[in-house]
Protein backbone atom coordinates (compact mmCIF):
# COMPACT_ATOMS: atom_id res chain seq x y z
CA UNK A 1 -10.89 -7.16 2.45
CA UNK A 2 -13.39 -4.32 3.09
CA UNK A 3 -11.15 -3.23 6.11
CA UNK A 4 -8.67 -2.77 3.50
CA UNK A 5 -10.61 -1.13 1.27
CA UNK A 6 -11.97 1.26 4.12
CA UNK A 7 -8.06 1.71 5.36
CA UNK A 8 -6.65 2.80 1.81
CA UNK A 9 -9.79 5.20 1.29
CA UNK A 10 -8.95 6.57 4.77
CA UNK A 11 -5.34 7.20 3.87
CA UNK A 12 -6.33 9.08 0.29
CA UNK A 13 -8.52 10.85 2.35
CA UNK A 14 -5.81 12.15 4.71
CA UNK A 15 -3.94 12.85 1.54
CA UNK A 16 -6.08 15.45 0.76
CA UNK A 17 -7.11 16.66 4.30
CA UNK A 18 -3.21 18.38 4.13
CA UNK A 19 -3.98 20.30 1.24
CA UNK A 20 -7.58 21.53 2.33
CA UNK A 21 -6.47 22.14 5.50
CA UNK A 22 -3.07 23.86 5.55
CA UNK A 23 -2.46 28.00 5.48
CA UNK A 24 -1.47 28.72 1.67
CA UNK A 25 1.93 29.04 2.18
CA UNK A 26 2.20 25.18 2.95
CA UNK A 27 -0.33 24.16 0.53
CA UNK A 28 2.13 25.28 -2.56
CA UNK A 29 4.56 22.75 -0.62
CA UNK A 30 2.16 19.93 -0.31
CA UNK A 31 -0.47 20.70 -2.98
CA UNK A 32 0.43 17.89 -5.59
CA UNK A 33 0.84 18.76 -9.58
CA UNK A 34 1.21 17.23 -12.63
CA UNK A 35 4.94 18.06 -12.65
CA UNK A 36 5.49 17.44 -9.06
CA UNK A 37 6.97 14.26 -7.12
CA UNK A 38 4.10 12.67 -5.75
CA UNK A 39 5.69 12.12 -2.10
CA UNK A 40 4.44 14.47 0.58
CA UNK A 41 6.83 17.12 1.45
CA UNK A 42 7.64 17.13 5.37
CA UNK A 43 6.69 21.54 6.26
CA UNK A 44 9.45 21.82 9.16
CA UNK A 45 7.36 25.03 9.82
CA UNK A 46 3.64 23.21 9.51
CA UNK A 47 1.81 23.07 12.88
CA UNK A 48 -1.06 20.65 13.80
CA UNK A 49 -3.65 21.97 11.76
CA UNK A 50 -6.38 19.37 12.90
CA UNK A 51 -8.18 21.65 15.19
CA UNK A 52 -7.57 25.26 12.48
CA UNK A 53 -7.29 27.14 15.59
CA UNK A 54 -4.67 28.07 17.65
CA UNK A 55 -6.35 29.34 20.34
CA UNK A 56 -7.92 26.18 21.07
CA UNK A 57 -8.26 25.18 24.61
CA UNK A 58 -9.25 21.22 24.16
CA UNK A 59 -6.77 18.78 22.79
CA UNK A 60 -8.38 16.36 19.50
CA UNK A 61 -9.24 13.32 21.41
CA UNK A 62 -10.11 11.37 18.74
CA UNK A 63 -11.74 11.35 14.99
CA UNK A 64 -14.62 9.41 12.90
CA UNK A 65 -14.88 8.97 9.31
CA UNK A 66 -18.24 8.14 7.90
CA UNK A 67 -18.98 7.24 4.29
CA UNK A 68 -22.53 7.65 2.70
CA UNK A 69 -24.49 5.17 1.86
CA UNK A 70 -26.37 5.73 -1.35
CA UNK A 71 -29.25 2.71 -1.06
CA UNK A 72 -29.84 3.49 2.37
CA UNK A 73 -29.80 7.09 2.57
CA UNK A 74 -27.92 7.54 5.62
CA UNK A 75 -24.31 8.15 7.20
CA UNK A 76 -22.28 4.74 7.93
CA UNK A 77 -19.51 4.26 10.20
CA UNK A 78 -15.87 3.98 8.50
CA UNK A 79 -12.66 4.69 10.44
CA UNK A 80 -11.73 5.89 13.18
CA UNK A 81 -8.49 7.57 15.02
CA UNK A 82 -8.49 7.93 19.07
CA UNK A 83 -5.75 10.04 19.76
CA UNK A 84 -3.37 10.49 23.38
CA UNK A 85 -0.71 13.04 24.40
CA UNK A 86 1.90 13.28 27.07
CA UNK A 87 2.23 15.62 29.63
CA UNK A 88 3.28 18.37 27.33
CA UNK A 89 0.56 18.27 24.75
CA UNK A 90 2.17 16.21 22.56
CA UNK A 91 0.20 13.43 20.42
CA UNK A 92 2.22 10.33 22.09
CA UNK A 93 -0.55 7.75 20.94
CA UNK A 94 -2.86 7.10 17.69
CA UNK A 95 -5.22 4.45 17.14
CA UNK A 96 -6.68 3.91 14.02
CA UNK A 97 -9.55 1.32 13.76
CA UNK A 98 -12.21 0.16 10.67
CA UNK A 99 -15.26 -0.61 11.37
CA UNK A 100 -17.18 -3.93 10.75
CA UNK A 101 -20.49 -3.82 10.21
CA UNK A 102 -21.13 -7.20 10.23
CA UNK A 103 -20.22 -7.04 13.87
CA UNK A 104 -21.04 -3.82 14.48
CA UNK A 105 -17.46 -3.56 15.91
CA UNK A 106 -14.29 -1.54 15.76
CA UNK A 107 -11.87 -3.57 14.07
CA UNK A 108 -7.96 -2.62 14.81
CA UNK A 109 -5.67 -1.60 12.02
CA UNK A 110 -2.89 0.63 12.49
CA UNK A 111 -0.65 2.18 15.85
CA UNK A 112 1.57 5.39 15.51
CA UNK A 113 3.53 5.53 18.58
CA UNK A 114 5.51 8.63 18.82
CA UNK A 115 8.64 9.72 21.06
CA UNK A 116 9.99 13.04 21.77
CA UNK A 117 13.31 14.89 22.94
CA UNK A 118 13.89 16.56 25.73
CA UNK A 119 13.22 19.42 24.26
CA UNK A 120 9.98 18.07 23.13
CA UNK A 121 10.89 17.80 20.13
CA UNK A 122 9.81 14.54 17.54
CA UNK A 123 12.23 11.97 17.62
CA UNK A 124 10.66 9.09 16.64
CA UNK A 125 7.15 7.52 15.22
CA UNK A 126 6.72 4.14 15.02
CA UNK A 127 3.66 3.08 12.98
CA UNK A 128 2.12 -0.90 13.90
CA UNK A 129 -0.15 -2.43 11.99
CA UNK A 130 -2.73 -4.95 13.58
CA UNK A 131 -2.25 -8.97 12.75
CA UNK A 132 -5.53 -10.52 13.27
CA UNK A 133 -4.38 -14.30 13.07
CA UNK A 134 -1.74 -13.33 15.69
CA UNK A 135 -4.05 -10.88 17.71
CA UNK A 136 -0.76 -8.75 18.24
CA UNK A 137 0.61 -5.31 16.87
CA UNK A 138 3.18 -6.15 14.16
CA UNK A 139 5.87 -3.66 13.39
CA UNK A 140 5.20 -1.49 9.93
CA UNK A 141 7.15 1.42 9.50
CA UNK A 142 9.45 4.12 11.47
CA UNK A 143 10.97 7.42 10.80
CA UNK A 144 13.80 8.67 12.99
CA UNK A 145 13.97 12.44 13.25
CA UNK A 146 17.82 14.44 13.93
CA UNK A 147 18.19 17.81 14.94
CA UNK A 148 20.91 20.66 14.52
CA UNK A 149 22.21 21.80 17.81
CA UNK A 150 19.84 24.50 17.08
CA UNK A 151 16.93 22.31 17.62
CA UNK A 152 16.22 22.75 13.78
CA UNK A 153 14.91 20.08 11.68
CA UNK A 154 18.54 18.26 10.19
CA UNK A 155 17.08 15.19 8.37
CA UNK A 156 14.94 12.19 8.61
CA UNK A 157 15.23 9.07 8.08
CA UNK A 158 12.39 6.53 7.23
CA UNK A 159 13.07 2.84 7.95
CA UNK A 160 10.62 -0.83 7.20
CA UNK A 161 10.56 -3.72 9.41
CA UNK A 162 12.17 -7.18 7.94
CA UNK A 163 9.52 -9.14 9.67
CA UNK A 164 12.16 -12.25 8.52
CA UNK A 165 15.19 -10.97 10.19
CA UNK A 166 13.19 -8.74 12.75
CA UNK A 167 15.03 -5.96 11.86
CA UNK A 168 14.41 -2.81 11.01
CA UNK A 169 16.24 -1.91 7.35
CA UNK A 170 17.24 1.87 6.46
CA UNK A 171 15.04 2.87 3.36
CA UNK A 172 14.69 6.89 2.32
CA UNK A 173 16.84 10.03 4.03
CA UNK A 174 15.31 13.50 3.54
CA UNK A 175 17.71 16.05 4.44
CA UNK A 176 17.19 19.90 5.22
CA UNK A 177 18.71 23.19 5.27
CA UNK A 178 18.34 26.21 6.47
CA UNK A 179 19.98 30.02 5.62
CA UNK A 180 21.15 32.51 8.23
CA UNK A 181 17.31 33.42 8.42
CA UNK A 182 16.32 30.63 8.86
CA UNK A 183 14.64 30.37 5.84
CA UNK A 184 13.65 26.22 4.23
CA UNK A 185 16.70 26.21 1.43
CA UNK A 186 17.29 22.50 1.10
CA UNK A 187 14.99 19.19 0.59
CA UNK A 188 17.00 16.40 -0.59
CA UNK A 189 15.59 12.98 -0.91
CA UNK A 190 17.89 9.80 -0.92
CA UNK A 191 17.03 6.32 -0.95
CA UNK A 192 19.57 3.46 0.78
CA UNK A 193 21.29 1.60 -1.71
CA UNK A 194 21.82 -2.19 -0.39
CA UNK A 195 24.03 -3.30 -2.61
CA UNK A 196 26.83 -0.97 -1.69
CA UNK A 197 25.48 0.19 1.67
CA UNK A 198 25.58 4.06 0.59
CA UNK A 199 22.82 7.23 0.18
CA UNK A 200 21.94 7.41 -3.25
CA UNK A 201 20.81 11.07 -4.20
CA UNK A 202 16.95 10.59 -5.73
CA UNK A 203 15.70 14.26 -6.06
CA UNK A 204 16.36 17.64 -4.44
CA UNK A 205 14.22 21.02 -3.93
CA UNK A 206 15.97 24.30 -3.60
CA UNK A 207 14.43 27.51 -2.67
CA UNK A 208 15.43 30.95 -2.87
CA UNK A 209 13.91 34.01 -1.12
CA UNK A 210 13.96 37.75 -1.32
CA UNK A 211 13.15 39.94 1.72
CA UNK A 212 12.08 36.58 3.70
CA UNK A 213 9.83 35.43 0.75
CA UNK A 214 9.65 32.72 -1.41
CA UNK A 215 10.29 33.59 -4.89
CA UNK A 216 11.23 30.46 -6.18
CA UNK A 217 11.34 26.76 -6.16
CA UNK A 218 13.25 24.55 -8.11
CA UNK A 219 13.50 20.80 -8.30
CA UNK A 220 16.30 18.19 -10.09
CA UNK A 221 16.43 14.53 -10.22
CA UNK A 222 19.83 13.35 -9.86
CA UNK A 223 21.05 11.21 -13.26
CA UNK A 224 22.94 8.32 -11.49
CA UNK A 225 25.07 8.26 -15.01
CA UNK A 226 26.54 10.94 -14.98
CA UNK A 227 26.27 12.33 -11.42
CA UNK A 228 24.82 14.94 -11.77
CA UNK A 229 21.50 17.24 -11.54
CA UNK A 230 19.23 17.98 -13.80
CA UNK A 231 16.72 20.14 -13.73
CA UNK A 232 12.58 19.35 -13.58
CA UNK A 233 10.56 21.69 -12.81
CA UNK A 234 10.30 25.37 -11.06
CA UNK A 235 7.87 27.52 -9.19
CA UNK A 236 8.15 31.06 -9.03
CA UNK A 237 6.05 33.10 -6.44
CA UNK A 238 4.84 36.63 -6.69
CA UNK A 239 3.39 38.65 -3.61
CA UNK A 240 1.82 41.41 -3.49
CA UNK A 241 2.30 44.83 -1.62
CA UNK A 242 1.13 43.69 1.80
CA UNK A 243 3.36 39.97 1.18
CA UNK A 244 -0.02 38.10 0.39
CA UNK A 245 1.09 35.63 -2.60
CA UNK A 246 -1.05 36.53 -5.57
CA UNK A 247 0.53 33.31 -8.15
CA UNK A 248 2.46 30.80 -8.41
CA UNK A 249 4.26 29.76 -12.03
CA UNK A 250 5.14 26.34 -12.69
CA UNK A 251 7.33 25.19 -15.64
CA UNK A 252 8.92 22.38 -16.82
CA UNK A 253 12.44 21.80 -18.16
CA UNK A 254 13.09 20.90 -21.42
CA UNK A 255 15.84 18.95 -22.26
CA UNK A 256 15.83 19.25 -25.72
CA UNK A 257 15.40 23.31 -26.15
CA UNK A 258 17.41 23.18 -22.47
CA UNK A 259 15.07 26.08 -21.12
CA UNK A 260 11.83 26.62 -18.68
CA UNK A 261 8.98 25.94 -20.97
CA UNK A 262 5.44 27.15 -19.07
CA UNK A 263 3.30 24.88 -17.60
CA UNK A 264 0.78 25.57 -14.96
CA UNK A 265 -0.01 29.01 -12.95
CA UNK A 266 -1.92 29.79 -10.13
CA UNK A 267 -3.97 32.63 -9.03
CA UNK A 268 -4.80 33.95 -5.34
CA UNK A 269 -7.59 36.14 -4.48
CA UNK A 270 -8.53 37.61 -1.39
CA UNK A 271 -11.51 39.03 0.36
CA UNK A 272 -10.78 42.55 2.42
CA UNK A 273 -9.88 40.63 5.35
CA UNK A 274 -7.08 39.40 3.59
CA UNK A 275 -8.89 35.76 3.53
CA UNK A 276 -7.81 33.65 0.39
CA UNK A 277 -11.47 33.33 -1.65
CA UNK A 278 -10.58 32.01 -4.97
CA UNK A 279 -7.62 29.76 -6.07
CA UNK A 280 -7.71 29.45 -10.00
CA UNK A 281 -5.49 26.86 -11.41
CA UNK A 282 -4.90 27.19 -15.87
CA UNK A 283 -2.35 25.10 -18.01
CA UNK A 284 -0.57 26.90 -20.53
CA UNK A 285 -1.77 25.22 -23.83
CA UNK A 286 -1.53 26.63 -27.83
CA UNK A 287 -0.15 29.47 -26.61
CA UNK A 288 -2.42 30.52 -24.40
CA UNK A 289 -3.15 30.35 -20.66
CA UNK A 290 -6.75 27.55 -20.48
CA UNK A 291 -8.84 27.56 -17.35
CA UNK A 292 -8.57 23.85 -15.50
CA UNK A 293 -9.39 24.34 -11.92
CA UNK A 294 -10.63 26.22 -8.94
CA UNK A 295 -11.26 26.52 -5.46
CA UNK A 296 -14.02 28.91 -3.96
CA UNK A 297 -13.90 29.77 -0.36
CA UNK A 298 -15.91 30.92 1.69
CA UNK A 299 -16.19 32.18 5.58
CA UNK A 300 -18.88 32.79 8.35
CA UNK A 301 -16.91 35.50 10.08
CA UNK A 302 -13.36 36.86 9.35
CA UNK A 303 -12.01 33.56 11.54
CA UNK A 304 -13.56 30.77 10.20
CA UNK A 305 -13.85 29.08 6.46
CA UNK A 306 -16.78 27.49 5.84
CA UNK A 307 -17.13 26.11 2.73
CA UNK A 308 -15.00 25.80 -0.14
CA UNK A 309 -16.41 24.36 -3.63
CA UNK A 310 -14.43 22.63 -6.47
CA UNK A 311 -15.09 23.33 -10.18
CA UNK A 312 -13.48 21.68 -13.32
CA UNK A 313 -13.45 24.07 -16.35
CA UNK A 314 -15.41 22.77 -19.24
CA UNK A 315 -13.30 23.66 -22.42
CA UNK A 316 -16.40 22.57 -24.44
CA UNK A 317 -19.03 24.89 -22.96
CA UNK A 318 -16.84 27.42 -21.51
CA UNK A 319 -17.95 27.19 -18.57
CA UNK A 320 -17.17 26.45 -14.76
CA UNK A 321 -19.02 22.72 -13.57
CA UNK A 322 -18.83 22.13 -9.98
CA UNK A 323 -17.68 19.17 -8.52
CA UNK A 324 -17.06 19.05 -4.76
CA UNK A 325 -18.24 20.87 -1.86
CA UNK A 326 -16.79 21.17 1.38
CA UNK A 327 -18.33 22.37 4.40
CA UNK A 328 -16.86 22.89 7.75
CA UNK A 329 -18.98 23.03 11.15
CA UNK A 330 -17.11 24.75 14.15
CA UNK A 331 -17.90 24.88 17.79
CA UNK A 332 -18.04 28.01 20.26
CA UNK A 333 -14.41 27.52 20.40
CA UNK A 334 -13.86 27.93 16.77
CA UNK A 335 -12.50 24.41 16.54
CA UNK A 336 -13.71 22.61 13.83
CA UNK A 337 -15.66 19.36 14.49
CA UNK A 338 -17.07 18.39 11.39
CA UNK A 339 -16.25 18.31 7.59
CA UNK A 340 -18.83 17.53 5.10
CA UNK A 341 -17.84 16.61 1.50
CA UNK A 342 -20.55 16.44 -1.29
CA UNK A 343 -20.38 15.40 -5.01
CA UNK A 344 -22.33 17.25 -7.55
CA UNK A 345 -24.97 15.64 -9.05
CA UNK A 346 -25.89 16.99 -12.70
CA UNK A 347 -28.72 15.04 -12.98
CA UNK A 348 -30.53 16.48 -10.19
CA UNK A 349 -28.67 19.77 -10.48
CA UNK A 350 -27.73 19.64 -6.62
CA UNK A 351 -24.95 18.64 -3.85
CA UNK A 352 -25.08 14.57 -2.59
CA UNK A 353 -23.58 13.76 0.80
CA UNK A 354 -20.57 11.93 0.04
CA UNK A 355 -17.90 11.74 2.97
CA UNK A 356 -18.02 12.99 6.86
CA UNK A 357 -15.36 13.42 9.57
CA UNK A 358 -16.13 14.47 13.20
CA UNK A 359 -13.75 15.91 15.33
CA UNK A 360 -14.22 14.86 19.18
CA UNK A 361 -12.45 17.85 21.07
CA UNK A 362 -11.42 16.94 25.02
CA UNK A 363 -11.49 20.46 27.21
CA UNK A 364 -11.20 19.13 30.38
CA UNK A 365 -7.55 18.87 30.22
CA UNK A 366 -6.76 22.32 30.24
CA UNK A 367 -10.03 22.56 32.83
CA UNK A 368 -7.70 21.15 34.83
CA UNK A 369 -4.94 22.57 34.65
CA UNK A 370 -6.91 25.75 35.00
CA UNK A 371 -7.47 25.00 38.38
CA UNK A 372 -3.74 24.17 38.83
CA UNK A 373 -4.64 20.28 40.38
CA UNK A 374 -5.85 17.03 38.54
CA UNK A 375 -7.72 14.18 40.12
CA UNK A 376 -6.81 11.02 38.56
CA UNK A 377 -3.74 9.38 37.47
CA UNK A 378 -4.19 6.07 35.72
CA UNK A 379 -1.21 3.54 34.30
CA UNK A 380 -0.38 1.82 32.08
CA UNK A 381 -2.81 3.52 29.83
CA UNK A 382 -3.86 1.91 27.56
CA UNK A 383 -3.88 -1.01 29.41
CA UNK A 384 -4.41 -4.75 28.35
CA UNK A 385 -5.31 -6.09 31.79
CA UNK A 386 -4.69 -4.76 34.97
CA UNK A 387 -5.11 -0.79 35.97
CA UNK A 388 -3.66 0.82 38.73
CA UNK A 389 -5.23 4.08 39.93
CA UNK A 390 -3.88 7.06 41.73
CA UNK A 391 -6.70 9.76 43.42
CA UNK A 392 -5.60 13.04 44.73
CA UNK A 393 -6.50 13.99 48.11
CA UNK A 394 -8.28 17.25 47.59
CA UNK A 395 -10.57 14.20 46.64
CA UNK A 396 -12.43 13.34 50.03
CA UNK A 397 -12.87 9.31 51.21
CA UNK A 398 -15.27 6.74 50.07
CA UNK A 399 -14.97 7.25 46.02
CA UNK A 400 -16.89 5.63 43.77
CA UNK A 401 -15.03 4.47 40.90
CA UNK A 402 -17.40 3.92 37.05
CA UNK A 403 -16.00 3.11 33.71
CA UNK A 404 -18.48 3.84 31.60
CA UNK A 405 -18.63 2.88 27.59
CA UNK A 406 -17.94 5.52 24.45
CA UNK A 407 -22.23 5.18 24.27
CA UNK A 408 -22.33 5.91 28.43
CA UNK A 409 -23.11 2.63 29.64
CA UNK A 410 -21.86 1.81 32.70
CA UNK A 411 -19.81 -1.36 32.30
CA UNK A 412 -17.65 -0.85 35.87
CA UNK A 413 -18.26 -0.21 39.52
CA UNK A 414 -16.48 -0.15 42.60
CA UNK A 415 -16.65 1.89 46.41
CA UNK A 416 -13.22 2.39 47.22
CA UNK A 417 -11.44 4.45 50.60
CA UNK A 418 -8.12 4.19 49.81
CA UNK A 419 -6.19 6.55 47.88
CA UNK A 420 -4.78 4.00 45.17
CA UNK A 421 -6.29 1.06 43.68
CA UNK A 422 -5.47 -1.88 41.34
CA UNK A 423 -8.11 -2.94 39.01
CA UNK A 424 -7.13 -6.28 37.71
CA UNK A 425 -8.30 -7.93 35.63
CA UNK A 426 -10.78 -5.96 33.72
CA UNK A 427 -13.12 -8.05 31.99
CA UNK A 428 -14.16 -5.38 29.77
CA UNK A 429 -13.58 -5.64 25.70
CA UNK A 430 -10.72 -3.72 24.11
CA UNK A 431 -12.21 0.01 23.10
CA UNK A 432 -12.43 3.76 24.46
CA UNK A 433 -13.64 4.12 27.96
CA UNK A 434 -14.52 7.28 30.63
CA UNK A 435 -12.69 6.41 33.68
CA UNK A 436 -15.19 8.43 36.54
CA UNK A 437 -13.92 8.92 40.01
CA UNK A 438 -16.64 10.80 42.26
CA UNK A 439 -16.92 11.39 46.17
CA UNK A 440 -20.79 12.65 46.21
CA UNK A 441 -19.49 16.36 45.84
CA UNK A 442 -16.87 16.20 42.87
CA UNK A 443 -16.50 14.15 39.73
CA UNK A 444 -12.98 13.62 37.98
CA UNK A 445 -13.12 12.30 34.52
CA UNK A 446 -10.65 10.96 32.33
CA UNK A 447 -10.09 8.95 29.17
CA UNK A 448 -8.62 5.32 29.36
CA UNK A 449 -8.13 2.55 26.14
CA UNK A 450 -8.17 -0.98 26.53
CA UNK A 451 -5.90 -2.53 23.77
């Protein structure tokens, strides 16, 4: 049960990572609002933003969640995602794992397995979820992407396993379209209607743009009655001279007075640099425009935010109460590696550790590729058993061959001449390992999983 616990706090968490952590022109599409569907919006034009630099020269090997522990006073272990790519860069394999602290273990808990076109782009992802009784990945989830023969996001379709039938059952379609521009005009959701084996229309987002902006947003539930669409809510964007958006409207359709009655607006501000530094949310109440939120932001150097704090307006006091802090930690490659969130404590008017995540960065891929050659070539990996092991021959004879533990014990050793080698069976427990292959004058490093 505390797995499960630790697994939904872990998804909420990721919930919110997309709105921290996405440029402001995808956080209006993901950032969720009172009027707003609740699902997550699919960006077609949203890039990785895990690493929040795109000059990055490591790939995000894996990531740790840590919760704090209030009694104790100290940072405890929660989840954990070990990430793998292809040979294009792309995330191929996820592993997400709970940890047990009665075993001081990593327990197993979910599998994304994801496929690509030949044109590398996402065709399919597969998520698994862990069966303990079993000991065996059980099928969860999968969403099948389609492209236009422009290689442009068409649809996509998301699909749960009937464990029963072992099948897997057709369940929401989001559709998408594009203008001459190539501008996002069309989000449609449907959801698969059993009984008569058709689409059903659910909801649908339209956007409209002027000079390649975004000046508004308008969604409509479908009324399966009368087939038609009626309208929900809208956003309407305003930019300023330079195309930096300075607010975002939200209203709400009435039904009864059958207009846009005000709801919510946003304001942007921005620091010389053109950096966003304040977001302030207010709800339009008696008439009036009422403080409810904001966002402060803040940055070490022109690059990099470093902190951004949460208030909640206090209608009583009229005044601004914080509530969360965030602070970000980069490395000398301006990747981030870790995010600290702390909760306000009134009592003791100051900030209380509440959540960590730690980004584990891998640059010896691109090391490698650097110098245009790679030692090591390991399959299947992961592996369950057996290993088989491929050594390049700018590598000299008489390797030795370490595995070595995520906490660098050595838990492997062999001397080996040949050029290939098949490592059966491994009696090593499932986990992360550092596969080292060294002839006395190089070392060749790479990461392997046991499953």
């Amino acid at each position: 049960m505390q797995a499960i616990k630790q697994f939904v706090k872990f998804l909420v968490v990721q919930l919110l990572l997309v709105f921290l952590f996405l440029p402001v022109h995808s956080q209006i599409e993901f950032h969720l609002k009172p009027y707003q569907e609740t699902d997550t919006i699919l960006n077609p034009f949203s890039e990785n933003q895990n690493l929040k630099s795109s000059q990055s020269l490591g790939q995000l090997d894996s990531i740790y969640h840590f919760d704090w522990n209030t009694t104790l006073m100290e940072w405890e272990k929660l989840l954990s995602s070990i990430k793998f790519y292809n040979d294009n860069k792309l995330l191929e394999l996820e592993f997400i794992r709970a940890w047990n602290p009665a075993s001081e273990t990593w327990i197993e808990q979910q599998k994304n397995v994801r496929n690509y076109t030949a044109e590398n782009r996402l065709s399919e992802e597969t998520v698994l979820i862990w069966e303990a009784n079993s000991q065996s990945w059980i099928n969860y989830s999968r969403t099948s992407y389609s492209y236009s023969p422009d290689l442009v996001l068409d649809y996509y379709i998301k699909k749960s396993w009937n464990a029963g039938e072992e099948k897997w059952e057709e369940n929401i379609k989001y559709i998408y379209d594009f203008d001459n521009e190539g501008n996002w005009t069309l989000y449609l959701r449907q959801d698969w209607n059993t009984d008569s084996s058709k689409w059903i229309n659910n909801y649908q987002f339209t956007y409209i743009y002027q000079v390649g902006r975004k000046v508004e947003q308008i969604r409509q539930n479908w009324i399966l009655n009368t087939s038609s669409w009626e309208n929900n809510h809208r956003l309407s964007f305003t930019y300023e001279g330079d195309g930096l958006l300075s607010s975002e409207l939200g209203e709400t359709w009435s039904n009864t007075i059958m207009q846009w009655d005000s709801s919510t607006i946003i304001a942007y501000s921005y620091n010389l640099d053109d950096k966003l530094i304040e977001k302030l949310y207010q709800s339009w109440k008696a008439s009036v425009w009422q403080n409810t939120v904001r966002y402060i932001y803040g940055y070490e150097n022109p690059e990099n935010n470093t902190e951004i704090v949460y208030s909640i307006w206090n209608s009583s006091s009229n005044q601004w109460e914080q509530n969360r802090q965030y602070l970000f930690e980069y490395n000398e490659h301006n990747d981030l590696i870790i995010e600290t969130w702390l909760l306000w404590n009134e009592a003791n008017s100051g900030w209380e550790n509440d959540y960590k995540i730690v980004n584990f960065i891998d640059y010896s891929v691109s090391v490698n590729e650097m110098e245009g050659e790679s030692g090591i070539h390991v399959f299947p990996n992961p592996f369950s058993e057996n290993l088989y092991i491929e050594i390049s021959p700018y590598l000299t004879s008489d390797q030795s061959i370490r595995i070595f533990d995520i906490r660098g014990q050595l838990v492997y050793s062999v001397q080996t001449s040949n050029s290939s080698i098949d490592l059966k069976d491994l009696n090593i427990p499932p986990g992360l390992y550092i596969l080292s292959v060294s002839d006395g004058k190089q070392v060749e490093n790479i990461k392997i999983l046991r499953h």
